[in-house]
Protein backbone atom coordinates (compact mmCIF):
# COMPACT_ATOMS: atom_id res chain seq x y z
CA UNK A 1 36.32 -38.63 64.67
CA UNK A 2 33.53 -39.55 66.39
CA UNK A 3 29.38 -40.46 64.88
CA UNK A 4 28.36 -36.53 66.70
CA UNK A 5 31.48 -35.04 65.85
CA UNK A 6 30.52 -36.34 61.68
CA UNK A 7 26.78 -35.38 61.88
CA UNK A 8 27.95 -31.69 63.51
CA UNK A 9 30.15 -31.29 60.47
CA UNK A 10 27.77 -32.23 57.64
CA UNK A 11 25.15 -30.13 59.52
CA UNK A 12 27.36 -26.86 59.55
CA UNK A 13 28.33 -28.32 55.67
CA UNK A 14 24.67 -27.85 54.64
CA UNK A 15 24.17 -24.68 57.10
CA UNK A 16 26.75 -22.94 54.97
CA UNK A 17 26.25 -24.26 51.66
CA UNK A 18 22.42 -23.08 52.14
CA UNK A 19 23.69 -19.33 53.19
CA UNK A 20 25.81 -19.64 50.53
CA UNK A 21 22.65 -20.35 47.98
CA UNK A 22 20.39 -17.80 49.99
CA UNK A 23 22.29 -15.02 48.36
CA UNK A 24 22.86 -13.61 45.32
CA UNK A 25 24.18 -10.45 44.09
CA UNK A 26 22.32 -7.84 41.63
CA UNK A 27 24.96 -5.76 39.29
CA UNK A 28 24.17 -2.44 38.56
CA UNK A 29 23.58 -2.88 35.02
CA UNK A 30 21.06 -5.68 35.41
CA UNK A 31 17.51 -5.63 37.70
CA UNK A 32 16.48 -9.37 39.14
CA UNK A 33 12.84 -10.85 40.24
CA UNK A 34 12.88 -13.54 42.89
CA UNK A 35 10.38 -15.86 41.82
CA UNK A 36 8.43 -19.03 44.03
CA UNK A 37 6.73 -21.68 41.72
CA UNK A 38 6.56 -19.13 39.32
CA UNK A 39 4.82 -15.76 41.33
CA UNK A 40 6.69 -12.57 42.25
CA UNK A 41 8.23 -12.45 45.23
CA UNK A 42 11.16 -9.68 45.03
CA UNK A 43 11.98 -6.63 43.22
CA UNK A 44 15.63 -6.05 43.00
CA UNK A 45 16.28 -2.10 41.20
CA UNK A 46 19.60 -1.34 43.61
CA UNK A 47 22.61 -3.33 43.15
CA UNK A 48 23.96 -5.30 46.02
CA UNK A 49 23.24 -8.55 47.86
CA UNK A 50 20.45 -10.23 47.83
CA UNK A 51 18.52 -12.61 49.91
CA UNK A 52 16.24 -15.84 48.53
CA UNK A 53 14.98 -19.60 49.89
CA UNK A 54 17.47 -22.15 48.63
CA UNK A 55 15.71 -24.66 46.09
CA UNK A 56 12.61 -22.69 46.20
CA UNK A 57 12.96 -19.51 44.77
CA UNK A 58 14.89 -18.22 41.36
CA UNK A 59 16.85 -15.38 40.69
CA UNK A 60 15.30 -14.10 37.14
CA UNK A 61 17.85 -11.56 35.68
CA UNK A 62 16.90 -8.58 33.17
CA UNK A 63 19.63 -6.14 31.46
CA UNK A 64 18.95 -2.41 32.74
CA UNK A 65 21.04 -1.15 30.07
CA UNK A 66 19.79 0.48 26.91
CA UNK A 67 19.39 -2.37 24.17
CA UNK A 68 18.89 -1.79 20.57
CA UNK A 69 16.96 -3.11 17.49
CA UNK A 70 17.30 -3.15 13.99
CA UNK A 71 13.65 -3.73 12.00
CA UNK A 72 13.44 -5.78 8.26
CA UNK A 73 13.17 -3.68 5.86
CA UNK A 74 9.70 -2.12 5.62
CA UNK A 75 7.65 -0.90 2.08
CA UNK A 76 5.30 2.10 2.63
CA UNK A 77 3.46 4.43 0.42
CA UNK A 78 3.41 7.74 1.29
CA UNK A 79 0.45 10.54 0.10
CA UNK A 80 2.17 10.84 -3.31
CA UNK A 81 2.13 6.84 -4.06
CA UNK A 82 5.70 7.17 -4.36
CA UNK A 83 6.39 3.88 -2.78
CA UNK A 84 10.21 3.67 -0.13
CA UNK A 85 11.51 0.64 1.39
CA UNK A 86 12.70 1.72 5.08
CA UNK A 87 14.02 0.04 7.74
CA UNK A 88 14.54 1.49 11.32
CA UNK A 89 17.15 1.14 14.10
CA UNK A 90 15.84 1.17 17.19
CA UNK A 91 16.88 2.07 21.23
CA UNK A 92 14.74 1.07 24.00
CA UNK A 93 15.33 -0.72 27.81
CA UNK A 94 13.33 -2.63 30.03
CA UNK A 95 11.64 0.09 32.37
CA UNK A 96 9.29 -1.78 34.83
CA UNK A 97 10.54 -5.18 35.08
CA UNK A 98 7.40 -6.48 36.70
CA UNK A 99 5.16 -5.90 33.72
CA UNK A 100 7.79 -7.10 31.41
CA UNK A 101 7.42 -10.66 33.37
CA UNK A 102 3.49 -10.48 32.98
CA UNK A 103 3.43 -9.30 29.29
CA UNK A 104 5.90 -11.42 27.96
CA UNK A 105 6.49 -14.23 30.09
CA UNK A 106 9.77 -16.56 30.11
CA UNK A 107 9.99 -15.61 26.63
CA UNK A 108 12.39 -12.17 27.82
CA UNK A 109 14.47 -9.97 25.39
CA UNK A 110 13.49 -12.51 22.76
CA UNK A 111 9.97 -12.39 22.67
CA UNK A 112 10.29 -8.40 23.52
CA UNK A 113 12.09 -8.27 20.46
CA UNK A 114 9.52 -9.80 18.39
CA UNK A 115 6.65 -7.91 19.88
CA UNK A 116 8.28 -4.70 19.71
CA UNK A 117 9.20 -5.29 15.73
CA UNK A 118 5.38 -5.69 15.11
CA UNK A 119 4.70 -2.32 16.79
CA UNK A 120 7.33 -0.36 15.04
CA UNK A 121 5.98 -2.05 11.72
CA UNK A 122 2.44 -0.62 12.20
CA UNK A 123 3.26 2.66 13.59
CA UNK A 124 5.89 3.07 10.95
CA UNK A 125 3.50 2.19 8.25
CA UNK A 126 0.87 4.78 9.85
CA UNK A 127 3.09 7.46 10.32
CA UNK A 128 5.00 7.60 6.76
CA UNK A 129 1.46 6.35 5.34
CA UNK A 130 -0.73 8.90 6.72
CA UNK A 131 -2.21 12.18 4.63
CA UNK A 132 -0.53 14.89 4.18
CA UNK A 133 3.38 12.89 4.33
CA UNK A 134 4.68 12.72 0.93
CA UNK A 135 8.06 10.75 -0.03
CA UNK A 136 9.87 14.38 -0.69
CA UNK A 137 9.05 15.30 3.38
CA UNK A 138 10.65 11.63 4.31
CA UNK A 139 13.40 12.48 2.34
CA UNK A 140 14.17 15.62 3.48
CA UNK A 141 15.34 17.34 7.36
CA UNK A 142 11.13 16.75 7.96
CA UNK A 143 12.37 12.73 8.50
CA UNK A 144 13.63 14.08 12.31
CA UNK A 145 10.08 15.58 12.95
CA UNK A 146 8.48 12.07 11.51
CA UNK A 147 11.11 9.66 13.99
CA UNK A 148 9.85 11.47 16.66
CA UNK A 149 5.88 10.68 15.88
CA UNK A 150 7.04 7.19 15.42
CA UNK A 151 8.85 6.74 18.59
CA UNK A 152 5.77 8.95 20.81
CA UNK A 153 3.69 6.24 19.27
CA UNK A 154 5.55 3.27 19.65
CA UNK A 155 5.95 4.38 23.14
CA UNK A 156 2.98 4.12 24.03
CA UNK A 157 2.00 0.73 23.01
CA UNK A 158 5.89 -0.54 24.34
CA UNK A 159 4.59 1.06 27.57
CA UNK A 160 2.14 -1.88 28.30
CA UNK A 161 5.29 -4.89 27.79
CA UNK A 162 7.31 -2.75 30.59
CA UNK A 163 9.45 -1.12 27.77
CA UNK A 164 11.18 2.41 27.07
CA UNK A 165 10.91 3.60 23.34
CA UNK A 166 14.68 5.61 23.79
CA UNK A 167 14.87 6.79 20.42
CA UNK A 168 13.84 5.28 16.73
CA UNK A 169 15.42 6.30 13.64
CA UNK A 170 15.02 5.78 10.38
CA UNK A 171 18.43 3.96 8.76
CA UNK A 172 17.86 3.96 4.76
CA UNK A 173 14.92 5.45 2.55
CA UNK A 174 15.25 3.75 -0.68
CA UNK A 175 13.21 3.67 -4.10
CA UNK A 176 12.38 0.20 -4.78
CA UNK A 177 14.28 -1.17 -7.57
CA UNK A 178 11.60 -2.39 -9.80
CA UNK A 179 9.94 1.38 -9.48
CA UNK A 180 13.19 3.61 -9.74
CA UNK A 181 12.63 4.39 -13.55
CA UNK A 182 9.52 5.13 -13.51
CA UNK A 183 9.58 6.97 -10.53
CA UNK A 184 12.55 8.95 -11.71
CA UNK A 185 10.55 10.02 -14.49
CA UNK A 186 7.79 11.07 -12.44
CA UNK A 187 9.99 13.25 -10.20
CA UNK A 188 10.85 14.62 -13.61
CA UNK A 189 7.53 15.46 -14.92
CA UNK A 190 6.55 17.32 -11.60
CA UNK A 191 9.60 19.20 -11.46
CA UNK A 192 8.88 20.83 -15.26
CA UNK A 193 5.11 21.42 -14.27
CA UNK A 194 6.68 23.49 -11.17
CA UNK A 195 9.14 25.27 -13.53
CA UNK A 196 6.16 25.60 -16.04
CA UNK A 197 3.79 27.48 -13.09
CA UNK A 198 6.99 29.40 -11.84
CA UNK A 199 7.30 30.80 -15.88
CA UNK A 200 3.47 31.13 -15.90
CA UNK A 201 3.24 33.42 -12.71
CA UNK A 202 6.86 35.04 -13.36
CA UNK A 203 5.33 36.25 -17.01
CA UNK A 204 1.59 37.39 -15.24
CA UNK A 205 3.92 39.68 -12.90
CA UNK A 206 5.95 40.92 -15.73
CA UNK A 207 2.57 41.85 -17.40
CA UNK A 208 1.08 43.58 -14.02
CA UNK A 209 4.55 45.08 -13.45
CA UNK A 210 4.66 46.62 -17.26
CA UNK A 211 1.16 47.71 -17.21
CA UNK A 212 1.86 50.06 -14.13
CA UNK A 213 4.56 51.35 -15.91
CA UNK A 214 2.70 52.43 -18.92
CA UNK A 215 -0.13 53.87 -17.22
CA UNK A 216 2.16 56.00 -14.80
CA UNK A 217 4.53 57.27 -18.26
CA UNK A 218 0.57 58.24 -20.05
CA UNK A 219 -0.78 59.58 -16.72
CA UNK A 220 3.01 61.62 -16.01
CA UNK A 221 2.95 62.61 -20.04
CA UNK A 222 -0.54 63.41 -20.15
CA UNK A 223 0.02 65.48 -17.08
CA UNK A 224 3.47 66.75 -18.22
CA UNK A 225 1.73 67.89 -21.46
CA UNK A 226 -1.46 69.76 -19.56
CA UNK A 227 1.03 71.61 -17.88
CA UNK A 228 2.72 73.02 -20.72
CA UNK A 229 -0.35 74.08 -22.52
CA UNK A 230 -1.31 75.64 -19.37
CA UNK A 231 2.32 77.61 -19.49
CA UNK A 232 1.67 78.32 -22.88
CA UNK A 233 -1.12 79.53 -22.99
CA UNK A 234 -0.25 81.83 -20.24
CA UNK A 235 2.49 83.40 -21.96
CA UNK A 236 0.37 83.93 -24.92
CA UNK A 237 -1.94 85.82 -22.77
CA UNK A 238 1.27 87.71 -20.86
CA UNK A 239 2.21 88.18 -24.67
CA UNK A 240 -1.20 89.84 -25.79
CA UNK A 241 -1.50 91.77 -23.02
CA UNK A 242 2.24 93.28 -23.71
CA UNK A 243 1.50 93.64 -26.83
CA UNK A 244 -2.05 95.37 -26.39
CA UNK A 245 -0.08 97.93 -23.75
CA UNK A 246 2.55 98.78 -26.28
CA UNK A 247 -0.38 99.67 -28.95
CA UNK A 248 -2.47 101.69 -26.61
CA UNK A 249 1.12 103.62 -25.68
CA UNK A 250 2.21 104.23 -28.95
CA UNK A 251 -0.11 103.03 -32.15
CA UNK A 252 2.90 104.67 -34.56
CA UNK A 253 5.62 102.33 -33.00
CA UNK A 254 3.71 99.55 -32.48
CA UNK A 255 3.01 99.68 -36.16
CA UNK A 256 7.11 100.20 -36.75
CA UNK A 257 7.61 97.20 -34.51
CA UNK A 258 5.02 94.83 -36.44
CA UNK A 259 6.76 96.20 -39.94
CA UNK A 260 10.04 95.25 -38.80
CA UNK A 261 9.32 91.68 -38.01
CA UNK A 262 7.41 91.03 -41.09
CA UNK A 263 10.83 92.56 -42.69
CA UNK A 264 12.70 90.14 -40.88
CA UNK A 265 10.71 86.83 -41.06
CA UNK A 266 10.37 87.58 -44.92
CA UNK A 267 14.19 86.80 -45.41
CA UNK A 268 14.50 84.07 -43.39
CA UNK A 269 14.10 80.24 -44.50
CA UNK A 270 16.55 81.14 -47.51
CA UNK A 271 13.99 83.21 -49.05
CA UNK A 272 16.15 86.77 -49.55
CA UNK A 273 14.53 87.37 -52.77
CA UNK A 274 11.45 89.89 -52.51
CA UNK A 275 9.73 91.60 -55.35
CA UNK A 276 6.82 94.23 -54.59
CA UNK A 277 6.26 97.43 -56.19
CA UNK A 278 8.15 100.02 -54.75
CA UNK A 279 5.15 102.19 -53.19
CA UNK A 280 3.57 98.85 -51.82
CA UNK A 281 2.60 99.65 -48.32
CA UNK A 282 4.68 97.12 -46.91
CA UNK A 283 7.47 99.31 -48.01
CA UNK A 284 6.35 102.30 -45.93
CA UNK A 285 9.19 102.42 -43.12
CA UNK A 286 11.84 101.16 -45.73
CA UNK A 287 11.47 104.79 -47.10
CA UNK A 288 11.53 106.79 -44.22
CA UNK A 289 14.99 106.85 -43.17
CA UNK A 290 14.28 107.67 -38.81
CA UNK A 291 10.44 106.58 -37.91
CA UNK A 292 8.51 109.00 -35.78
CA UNK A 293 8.51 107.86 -31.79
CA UNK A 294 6.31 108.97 -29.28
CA UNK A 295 8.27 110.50 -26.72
């Protein structure tokens, strides 16, 4: 082979081994910056090939996928000084790889990592330590209500390093060891001051409760009992003025009538013994065997 015929293969050797270095392919779960002595020059979103200056640019790679975290474990106080260790599992992904670059540098998922830890630590800490939350409401189905503060929040801040806040929960709520006693015995105490106040207000509506009920059975007696006198003393009239008619009708029978209920309520109550003299007055119609009637 001949000095030209060498130099024509080495030069299509180098022609194709640069192509071959100008590309490079993006995967669809990753997004790539082409960087030149260190500035921007590509954004690759869309997998596919590529296109960059052998020797002087690099291909920087970033995972488009959702990554997750898992914080230490944190201690907060809540409003009741009930102190909980909590630690946090986190999902988040690298949303504008250009600000990710400029935030965190070379330092990547590494350095994101770290950075994002410190911001769930203080928004963590403010959320579960702010008024108002007390260890019972991060116990309880509140917690979901509380995440979701804590991620909006989070967000936010991960917004300026290029990131995603996906979702944040909250893995384990625990008493710290040293405090679980006396704690315990707290939770105790607060519980029997609630059943004490539930007794207190139970017994003040019993009270209300029996007091209407003994001023409606006075007020329905009382009324019950006006009512009768009233009825009574209407019959007595009804009675008098029956009684009146019949002596203005006939004095003679009326006077027969009156004689023959004394006659009868003398005998009555066991007393059947009477002794009079036998021309008492009282005796009058006893003697007279058919009493005179006004026709």
């Amino acid at each position: 082979m001949s000095m030209r015929s060498r130099i024509a293969v080495i030069i299509a050797a180098v022609i194709a081994v640069g192509g071959l270095m100008s590309l490079f392919i993006v995967d669809e779960r990753e997004k790539v910056l082409v960087l030149r002595f260190g500035q921007i020059k590509q954004v690759k979103t869309d997998p596919g090939l590529g296109f960059k200056i052998p020797w002087l640019d690099q291909v920087v790679r970033f995972d488009d996928r959702i990554l997750s975290l898992e914080t230490p474990v944190i201690e907060v106080t809540p409003a009741d000084d009930r102190r909980l260790e909590v630690d946090a599992f986190v999902m988040y992904r690298i949303a504008d790889i250009v600000k990710f670059r400029q935030a965190l540098g070379a330092g990547g998922e590494r350095e994101a990592s770290i950075q994002l830890n410190d911001i769930l630590d203080g928004q963590i800490r403010a959320v579960l330590g702010a008024d108002g939350v007390t260890s019972n409401a991060i116990l309880s189905p509140e917690r979901s209500r509380l995440m979701e503060l804590i991620r909006g929040e989070a967000q936010t801040r991960a917004k300026d390093l290029g990131l995603d806040v996906v979702d944040v929960r909250l893995r384990q709520t625990n008493l710290p060891e040293q405090n679980f006693d006396a704690t315990l015995q707290r939770m105790i105490a607060e519980r029997e001051r609630e059943a004490t106040d539930e007794r207190a207000r139970g017994r003040e509506a019993a009270q209300r409760v029996t007091a209407v009920a003994d001023r409606t059975h006075e007020e329905t007696l009382s009324a019950a009992k006006r009512d009768a006198l009233i009825i009574e003393g209407e019959a007595d009239a009804e009675r008098a003025r029956i009684l009146a008619n019949a002596f203005g009708a006939d004095p003679e029978f009326f006077d027969f009538y009156r004689s023959l209920a004394a006659y009868e309520a003398s005998i009555l109550g066991g007393n059947s013994t009477l002794v009079i003299p036998p021309d008492h007055e009282f005796l009058t119609y006893m003697k007279s065997a058919t009493p005179r009637v006004a026709e």
